[in-house]
C-alpha atoms as a PDB file:
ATOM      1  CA  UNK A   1      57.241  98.058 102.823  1.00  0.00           C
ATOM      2  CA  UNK A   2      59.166 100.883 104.342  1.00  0.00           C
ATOM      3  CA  UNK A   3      61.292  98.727 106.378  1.00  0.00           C
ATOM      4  CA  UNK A   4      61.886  97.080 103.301  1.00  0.00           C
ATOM      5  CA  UNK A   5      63.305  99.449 101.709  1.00  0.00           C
ATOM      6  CA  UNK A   6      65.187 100.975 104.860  1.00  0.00           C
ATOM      7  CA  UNK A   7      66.893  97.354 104.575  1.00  0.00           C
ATOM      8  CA  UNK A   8      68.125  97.746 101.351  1.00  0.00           C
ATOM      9  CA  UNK A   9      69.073 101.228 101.514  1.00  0.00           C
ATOM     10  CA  UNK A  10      71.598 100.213 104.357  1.00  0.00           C
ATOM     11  CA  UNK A  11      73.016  97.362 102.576  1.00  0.00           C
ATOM     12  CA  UNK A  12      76.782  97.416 101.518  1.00  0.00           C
ATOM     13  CA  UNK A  13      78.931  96.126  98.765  1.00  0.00           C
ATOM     14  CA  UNK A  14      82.077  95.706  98.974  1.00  0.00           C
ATOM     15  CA  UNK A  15      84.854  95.543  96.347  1.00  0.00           C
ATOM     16  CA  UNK A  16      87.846  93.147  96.853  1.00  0.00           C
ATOM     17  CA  UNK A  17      90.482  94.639  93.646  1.00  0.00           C
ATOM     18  CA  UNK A  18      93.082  91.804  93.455  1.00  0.00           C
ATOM     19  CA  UNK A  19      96.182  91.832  91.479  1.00  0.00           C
ATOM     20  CA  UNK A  20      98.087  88.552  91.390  1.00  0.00           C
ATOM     21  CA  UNK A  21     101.792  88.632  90.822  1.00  0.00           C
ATOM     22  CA  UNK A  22     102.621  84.974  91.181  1.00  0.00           C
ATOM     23  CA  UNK A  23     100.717  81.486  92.292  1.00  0.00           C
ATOM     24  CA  UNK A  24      97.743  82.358  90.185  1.00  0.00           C
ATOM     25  CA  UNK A  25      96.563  78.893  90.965  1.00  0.00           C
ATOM     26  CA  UNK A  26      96.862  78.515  94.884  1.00  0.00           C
ATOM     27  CA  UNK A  27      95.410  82.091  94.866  1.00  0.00           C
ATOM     28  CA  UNK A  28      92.425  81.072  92.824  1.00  0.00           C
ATOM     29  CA  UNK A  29      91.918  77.725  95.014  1.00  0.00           C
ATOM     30  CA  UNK A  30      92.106  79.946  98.208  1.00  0.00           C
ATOM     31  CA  UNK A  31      90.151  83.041  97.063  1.00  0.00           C
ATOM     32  CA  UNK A  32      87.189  80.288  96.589  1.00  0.00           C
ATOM     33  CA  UNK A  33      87.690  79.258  99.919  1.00  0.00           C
ATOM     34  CA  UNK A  34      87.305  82.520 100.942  1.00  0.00           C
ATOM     35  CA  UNK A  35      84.413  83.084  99.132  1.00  0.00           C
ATOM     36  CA  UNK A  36      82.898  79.988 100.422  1.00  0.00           C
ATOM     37  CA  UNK A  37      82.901  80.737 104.111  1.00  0.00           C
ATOM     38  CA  UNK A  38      81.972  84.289 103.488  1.00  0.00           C
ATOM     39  CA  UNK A  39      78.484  82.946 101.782  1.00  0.00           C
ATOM     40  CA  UNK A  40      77.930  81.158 105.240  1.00  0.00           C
ATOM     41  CA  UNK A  41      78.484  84.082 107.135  1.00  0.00           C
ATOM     42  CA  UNK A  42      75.927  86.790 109.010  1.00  0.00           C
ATOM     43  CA  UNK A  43      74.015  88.871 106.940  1.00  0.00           C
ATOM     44  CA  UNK A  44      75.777  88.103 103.451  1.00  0.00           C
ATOM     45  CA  UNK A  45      73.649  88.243 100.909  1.00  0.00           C
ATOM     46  CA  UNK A  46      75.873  87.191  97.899  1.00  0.00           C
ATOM     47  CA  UNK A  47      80.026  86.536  97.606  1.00  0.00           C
ATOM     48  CA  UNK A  48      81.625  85.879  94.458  1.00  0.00           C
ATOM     49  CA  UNK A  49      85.051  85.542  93.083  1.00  0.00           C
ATOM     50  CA  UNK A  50      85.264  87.449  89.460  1.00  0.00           C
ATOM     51  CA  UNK A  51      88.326  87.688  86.673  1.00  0.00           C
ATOM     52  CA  UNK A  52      88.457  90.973  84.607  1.00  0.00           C
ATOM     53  CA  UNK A  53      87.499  90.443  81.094  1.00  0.00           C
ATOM     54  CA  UNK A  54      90.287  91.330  79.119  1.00  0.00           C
ATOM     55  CA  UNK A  55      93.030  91.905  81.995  1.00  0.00           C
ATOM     56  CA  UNK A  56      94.768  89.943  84.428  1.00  0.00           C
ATOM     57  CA  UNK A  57      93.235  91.533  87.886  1.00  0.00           C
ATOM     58  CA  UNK A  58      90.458  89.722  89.968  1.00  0.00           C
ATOM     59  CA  UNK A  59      87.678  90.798  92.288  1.00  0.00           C
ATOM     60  CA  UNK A  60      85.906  89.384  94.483  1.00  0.00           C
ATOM     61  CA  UNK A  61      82.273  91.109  95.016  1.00  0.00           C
ATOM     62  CA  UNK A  62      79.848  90.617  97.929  1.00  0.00           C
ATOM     63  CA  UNK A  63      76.890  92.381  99.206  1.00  0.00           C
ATOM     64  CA  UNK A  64      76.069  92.399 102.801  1.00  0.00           C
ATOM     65  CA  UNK A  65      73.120  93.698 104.957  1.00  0.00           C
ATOM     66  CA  UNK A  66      74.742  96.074 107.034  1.00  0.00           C
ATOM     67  CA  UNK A  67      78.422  97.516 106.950  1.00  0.00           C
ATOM     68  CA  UNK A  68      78.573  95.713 110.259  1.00  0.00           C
ATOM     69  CA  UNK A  69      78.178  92.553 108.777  1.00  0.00           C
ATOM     70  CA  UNK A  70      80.811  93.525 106.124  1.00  0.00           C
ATOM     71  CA  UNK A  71      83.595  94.524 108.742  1.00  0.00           C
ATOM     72  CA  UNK A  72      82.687  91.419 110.732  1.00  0.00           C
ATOM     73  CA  UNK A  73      83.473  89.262 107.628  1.00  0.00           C
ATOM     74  CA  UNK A  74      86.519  91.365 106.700  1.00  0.00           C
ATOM     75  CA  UNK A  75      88.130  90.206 109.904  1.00  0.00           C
ATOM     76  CA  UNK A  76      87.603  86.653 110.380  1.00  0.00           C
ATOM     77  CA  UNK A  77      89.915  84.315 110.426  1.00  0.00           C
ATOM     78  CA  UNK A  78      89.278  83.036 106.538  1.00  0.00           C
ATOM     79  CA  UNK A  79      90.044  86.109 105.463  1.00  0.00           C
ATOM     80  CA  UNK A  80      93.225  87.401 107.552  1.00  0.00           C
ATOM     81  CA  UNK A  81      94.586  83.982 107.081  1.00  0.00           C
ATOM     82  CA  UNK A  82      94.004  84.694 103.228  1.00  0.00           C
ATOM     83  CA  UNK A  83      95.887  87.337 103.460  1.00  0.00           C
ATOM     84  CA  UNK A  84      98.841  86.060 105.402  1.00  0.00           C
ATOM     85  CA  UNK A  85      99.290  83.156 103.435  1.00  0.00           C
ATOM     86  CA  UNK A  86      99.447  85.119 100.013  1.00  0.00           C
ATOM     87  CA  UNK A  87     101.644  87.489 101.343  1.00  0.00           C
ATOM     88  CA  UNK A  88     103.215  89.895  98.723  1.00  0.00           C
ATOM     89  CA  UNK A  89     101.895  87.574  96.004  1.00  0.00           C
ATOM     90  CA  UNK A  90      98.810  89.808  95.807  1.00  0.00           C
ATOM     91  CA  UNK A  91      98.400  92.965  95.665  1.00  0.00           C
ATOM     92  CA  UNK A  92      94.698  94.327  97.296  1.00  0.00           C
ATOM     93  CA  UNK A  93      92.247  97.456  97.104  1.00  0.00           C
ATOM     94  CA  UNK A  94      89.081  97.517  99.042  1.00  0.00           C
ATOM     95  CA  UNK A  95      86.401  99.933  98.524  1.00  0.00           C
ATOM     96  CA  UNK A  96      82.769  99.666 100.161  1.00  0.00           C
ATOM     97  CA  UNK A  97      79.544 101.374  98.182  1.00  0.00           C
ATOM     98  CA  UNK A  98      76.376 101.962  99.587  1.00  0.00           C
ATOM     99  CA  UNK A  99      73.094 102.265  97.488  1.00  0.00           C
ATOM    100  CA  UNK A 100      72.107 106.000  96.373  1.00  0.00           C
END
C-alpha cells in the first residue's frame, strides 16, 4: 500500500499548450499521431489530444509514471519530428505538475 502510493505521488503530468496559426487540419492529423505513439510508450499512463471549449488553442494532456518517462517521451523521434514538421505553424508551452 505504501509503495502504492509512493507510485502515484511521483507520477507526472504534463501539459502540451498548443496554439495553431495555420494547417489546423494536418496539425490535428499529426498531433493524433503523436498521441498515438506516446500511449505505446514506457510508463505512460494516459495521452490525449484536447480542444479548448470556447477558444481556438489545443492541449494535449498525458500522465506518466515518472518524470523520466515524461522526458524520455518528450524526445523521441514522434515528437521532435512533430515539431519540425509544424514549424512556426504552432506555437507551444509545456509545463509539467506533480501531485501535492
Amino acid at each position: 500500500e505504501d509503495q502504492q502510493f509512493s507510485q502515484i505521488r511521483m507520477s507526472v503530468r504534463i501539459h502540451v499548450n498548443l496554439n495553431v496559426h495555420r494547417d489546423e487540419d494536418k496539425f490535428k492529423a499529426r498531433a493524433l499521431e503523436v498521441v498515438k505513439n506516446s500511449k505505446k510508450s514506457a510508463g505512460c499512463i494516459s495521452s490525449g489530444l484536447f480542444k479548448e471549449l470556447g477558444g481556438n488553442s489545443f492541449a494535449i494532456i498525458e500522465s506518466w509514471e515518472s518524470e523520466a518517462a515524461c522526458d524520455k517521451d518528450t524526445t523521441s523521434d514522434h515528437v521532435t519530428g512533430f515539431l519540425q514538421e509544424m514549424g512556426d505553424s504552432i506555437t507551444v508551452d509545456v509545463k509539467k505538475f506533480a501531485a501535492l
